[in-house]
PDB file of N, CA and C in Angstrom:
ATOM      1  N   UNK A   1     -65.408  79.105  15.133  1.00  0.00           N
ATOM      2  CA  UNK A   1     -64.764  80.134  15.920  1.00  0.00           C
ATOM      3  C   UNK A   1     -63.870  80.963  15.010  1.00  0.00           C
ATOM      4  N   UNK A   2     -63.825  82.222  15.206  1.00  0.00           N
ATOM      5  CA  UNK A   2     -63.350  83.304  14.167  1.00  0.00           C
ATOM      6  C   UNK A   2     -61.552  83.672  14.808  1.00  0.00           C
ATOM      7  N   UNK A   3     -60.755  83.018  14.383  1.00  0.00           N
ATOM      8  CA  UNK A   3     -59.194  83.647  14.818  1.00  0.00           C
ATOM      9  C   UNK A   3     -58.913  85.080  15.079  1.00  0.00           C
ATOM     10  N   UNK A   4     -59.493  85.719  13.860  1.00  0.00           N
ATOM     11  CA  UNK A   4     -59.456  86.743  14.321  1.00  0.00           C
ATOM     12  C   UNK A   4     -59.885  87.697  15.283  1.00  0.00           C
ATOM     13  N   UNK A   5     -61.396  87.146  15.709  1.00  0.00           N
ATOM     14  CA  UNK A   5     -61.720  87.872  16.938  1.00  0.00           C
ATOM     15  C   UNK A   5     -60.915  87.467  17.978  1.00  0.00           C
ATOM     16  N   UNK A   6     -60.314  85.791  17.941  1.00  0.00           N
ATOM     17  CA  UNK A   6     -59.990  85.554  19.212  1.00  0.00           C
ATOM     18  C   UNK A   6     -58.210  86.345  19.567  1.00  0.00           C
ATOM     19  N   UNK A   7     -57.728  87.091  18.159  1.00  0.00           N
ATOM     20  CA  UNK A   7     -56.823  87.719  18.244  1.00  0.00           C
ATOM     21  C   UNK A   7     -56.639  89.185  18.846  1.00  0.00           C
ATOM     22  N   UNK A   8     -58.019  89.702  18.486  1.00  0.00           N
ATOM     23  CA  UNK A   8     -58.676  90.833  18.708  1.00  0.00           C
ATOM     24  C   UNK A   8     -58.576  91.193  20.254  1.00  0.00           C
ATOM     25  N   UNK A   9     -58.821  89.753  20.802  1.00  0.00           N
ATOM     26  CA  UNK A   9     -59.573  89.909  22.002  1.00  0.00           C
ATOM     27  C   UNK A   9     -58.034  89.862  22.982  1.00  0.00           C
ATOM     28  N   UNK A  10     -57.009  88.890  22.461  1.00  0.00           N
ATOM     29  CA  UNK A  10     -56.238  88.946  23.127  1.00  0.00           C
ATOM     30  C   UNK A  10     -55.183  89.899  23.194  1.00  0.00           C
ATOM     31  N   UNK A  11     -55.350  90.885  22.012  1.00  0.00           N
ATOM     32  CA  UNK A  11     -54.706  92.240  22.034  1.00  0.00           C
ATOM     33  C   UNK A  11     -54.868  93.252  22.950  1.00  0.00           C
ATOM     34  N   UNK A  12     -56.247  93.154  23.005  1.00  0.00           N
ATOM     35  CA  UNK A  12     -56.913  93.871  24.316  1.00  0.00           C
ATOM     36  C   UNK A  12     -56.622  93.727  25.500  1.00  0.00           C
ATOM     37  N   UNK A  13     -56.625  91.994  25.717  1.00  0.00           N
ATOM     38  CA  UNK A  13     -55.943  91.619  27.065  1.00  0.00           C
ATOM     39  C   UNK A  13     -54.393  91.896  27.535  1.00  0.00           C
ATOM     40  N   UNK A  14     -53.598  92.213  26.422  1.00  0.00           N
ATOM     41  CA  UNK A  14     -52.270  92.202  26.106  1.00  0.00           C
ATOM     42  C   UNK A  14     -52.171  93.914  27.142  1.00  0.00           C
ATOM     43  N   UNK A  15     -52.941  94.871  25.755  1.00  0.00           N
ATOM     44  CA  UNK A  15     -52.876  96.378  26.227  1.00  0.00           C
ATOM     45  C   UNK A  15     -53.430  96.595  27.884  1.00  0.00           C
ATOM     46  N   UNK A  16     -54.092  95.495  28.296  1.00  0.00           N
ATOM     47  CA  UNK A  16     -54.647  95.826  29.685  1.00  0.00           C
ATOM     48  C   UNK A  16     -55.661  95.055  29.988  1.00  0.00           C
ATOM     49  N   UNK A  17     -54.728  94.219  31.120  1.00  0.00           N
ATOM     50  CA  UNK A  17     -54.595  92.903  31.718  1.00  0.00           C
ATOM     51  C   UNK A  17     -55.746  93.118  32.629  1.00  0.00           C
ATOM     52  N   UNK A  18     -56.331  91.940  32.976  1.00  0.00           N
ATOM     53  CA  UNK A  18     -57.116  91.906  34.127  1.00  0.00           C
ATOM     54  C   UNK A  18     -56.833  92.074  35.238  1.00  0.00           C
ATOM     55  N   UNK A  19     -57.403  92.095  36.397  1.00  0.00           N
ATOM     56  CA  UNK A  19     -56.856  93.204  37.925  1.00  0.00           C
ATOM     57  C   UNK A  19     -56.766  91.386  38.195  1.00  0.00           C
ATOM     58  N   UNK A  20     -55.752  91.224  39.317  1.00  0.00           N
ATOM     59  CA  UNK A  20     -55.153  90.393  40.341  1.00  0.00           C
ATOM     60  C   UNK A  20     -57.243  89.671  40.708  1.00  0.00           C
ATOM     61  N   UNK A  21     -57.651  90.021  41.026  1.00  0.00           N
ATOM     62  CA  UNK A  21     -58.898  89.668  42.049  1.00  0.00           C
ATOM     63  C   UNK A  21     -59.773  89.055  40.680  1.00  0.00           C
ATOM     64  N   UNK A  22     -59.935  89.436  39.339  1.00  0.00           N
ATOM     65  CA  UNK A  22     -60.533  89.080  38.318  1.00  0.00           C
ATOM     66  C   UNK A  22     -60.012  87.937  37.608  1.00  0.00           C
ATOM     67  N   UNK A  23     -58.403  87.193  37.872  1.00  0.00           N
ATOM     68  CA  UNK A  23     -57.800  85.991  38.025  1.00  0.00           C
ATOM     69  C   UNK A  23     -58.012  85.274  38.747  1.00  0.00           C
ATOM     70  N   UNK A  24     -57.996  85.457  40.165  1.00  0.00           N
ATOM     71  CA  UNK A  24     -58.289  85.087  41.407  1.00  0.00           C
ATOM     72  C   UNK A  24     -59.581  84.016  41.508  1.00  0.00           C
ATOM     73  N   UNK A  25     -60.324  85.379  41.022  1.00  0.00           N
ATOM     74  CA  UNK A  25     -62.164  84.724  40.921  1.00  0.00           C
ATOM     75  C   UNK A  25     -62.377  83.551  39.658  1.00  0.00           C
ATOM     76  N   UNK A  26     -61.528  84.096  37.965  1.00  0.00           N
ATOM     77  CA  UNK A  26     -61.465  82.833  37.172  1.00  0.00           C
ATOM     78  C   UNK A  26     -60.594  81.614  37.864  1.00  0.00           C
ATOM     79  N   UNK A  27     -59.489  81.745  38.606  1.00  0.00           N
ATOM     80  CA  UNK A  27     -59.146  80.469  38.625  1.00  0.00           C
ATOM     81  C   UNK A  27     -59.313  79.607  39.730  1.00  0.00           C
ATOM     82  N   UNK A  28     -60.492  80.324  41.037  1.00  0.00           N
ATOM     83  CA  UNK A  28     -61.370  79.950  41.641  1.00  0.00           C
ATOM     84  C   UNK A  28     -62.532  79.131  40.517  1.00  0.00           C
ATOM     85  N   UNK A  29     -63.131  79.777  40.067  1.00  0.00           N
ATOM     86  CA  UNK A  29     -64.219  78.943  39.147  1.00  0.00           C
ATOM     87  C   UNK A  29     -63.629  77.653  38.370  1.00  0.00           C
ATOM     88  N   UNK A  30     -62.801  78.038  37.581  1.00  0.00           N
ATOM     89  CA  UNK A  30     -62.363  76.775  36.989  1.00  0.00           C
ATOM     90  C   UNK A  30     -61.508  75.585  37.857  1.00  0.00           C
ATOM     91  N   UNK A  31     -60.811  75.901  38.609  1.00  0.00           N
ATOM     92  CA  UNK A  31     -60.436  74.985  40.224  1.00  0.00           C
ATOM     93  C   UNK A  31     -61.893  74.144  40.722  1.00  0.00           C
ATOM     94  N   UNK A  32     -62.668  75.460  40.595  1.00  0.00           N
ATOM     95  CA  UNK A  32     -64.038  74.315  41.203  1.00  0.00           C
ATOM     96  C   UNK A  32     -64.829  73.069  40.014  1.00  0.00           C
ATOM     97  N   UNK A  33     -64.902  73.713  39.128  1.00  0.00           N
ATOM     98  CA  UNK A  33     -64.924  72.976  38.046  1.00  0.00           C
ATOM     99  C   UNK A  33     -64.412  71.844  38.018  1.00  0.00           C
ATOM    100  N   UNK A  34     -63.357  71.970  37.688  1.00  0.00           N
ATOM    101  CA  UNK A  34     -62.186  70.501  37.867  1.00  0.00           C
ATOM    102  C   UNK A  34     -62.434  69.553  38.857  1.00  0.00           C
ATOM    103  N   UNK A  35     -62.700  69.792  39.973  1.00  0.00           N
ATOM    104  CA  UNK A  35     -62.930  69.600  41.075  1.00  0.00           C
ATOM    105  C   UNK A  35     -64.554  68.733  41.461  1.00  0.00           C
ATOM    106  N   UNK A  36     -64.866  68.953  41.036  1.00  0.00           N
ATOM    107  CA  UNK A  36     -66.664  68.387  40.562  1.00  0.00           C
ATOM    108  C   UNK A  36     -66.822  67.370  39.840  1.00  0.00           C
ATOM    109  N   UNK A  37     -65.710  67.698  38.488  1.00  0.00           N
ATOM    110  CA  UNK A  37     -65.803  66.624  37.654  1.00  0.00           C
ATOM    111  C   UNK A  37     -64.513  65.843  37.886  1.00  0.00           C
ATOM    112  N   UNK A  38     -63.457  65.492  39.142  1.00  0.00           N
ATOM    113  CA  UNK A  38     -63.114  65.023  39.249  1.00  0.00           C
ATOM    114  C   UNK A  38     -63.362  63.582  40.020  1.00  0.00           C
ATOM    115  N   UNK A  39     -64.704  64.694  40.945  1.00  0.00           N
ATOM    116  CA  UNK A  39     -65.052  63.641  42.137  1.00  0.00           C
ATOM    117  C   UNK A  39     -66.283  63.032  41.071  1.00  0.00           C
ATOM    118  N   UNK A  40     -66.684  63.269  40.336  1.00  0.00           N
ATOM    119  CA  UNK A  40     -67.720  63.091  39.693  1.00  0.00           C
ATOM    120  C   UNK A  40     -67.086  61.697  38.760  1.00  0.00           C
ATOM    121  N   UNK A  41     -65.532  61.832  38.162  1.00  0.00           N
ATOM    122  CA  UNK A  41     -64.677  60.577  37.717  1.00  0.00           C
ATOM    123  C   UNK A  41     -64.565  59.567  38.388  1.00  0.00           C
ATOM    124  N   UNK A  42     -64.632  60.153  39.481  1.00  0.00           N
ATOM    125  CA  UNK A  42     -63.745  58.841  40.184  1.00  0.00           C
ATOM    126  C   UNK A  42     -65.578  57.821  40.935  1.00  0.00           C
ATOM    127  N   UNK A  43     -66.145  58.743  41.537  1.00  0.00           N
ATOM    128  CA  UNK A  43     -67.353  58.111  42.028  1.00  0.00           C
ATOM    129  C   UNK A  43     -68.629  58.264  41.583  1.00  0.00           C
ATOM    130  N   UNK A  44     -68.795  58.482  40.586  1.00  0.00           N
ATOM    131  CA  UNK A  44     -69.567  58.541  39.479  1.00  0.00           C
ATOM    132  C   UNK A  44     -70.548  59.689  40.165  1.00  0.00           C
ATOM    133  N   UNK A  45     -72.132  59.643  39.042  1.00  0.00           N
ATOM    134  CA  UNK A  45     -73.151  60.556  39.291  1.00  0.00           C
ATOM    135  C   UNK A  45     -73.866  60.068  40.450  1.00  0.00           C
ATOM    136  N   UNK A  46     -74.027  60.361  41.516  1.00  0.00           N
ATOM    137  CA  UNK A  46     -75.320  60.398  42.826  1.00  0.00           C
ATOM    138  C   UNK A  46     -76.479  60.230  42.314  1.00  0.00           C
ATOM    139  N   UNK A  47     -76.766  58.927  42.982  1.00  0.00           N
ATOM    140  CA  UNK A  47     -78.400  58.591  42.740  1.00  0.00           C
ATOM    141  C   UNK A  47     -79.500  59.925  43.120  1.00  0.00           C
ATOM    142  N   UNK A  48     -78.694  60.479  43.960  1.00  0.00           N
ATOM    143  CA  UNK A  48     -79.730  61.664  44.571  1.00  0.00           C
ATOM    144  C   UNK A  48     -80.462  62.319  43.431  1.00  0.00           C
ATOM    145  N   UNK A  49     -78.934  62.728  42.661  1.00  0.00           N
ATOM    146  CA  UNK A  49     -78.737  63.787  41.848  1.00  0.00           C
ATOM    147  C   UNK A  49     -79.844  63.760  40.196  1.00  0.00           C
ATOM    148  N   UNK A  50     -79.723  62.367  39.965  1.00  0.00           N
ATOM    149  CA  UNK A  50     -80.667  61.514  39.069  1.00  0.00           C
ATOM    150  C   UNK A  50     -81.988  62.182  39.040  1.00  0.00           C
ATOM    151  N   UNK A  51     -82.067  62.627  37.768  1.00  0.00           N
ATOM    152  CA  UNK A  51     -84.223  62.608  37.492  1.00  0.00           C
ATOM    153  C   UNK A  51     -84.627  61.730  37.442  1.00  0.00           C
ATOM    154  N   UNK A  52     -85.665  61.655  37.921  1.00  0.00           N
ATOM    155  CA  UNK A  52     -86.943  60.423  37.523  1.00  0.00           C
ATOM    156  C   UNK A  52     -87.509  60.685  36.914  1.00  0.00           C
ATOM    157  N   UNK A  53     -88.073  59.814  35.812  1.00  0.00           N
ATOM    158  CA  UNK A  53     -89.279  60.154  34.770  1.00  0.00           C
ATOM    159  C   UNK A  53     -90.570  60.682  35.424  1.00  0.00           C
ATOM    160  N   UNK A  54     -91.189  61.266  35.294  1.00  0.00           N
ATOM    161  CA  UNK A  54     -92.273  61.778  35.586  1.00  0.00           C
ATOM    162  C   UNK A  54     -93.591  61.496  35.013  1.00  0.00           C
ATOM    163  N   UNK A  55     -94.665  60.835  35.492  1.00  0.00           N
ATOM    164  CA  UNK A  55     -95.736  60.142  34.869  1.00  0.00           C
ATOM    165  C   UNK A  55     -96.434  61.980  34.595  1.00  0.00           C
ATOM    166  N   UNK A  56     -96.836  61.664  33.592  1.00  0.00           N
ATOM    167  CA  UNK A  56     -97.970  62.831  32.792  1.00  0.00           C
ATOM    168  C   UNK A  56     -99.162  62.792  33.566  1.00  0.00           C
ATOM    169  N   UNK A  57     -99.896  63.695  34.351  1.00  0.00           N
ATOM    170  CA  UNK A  57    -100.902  63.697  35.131  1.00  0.00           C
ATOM    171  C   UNK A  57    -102.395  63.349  33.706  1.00  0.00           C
ATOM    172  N   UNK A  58    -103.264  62.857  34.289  1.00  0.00           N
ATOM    173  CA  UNK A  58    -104.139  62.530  33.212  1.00  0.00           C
ATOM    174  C   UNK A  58    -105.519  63.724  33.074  1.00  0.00           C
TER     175      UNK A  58
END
């Protein structure tokens, strides 16, 4: 990862911030995130959720 772009980038963000609703929506996503892999900590992966191997048709 390059510092400097990631300096670049936050200069930009500095000069002009993201709108209220473009926070909103990131910290909706990452809330859900957390949230998935929390329930996902505590009660592990769903058998549902599991692949099965798949036999190769002949």
């Amino acid at each position: 990862m390059d510092p400097l772009r990631w300096m670049m980038k936050a200069k930009r963000w500095a000069q002009k911030p993201p709108s209220a609703r473009q926070v909103a929506m990131y910290g909706g996503v990452i809330a859900a995130s957390l949230l998935i892999a929390g329930i996902e900590w505590l009660w592990g992966w769903p058998a549902w959720l599991t692949v099965e191997q798949l036999r190769a048709k002949p």
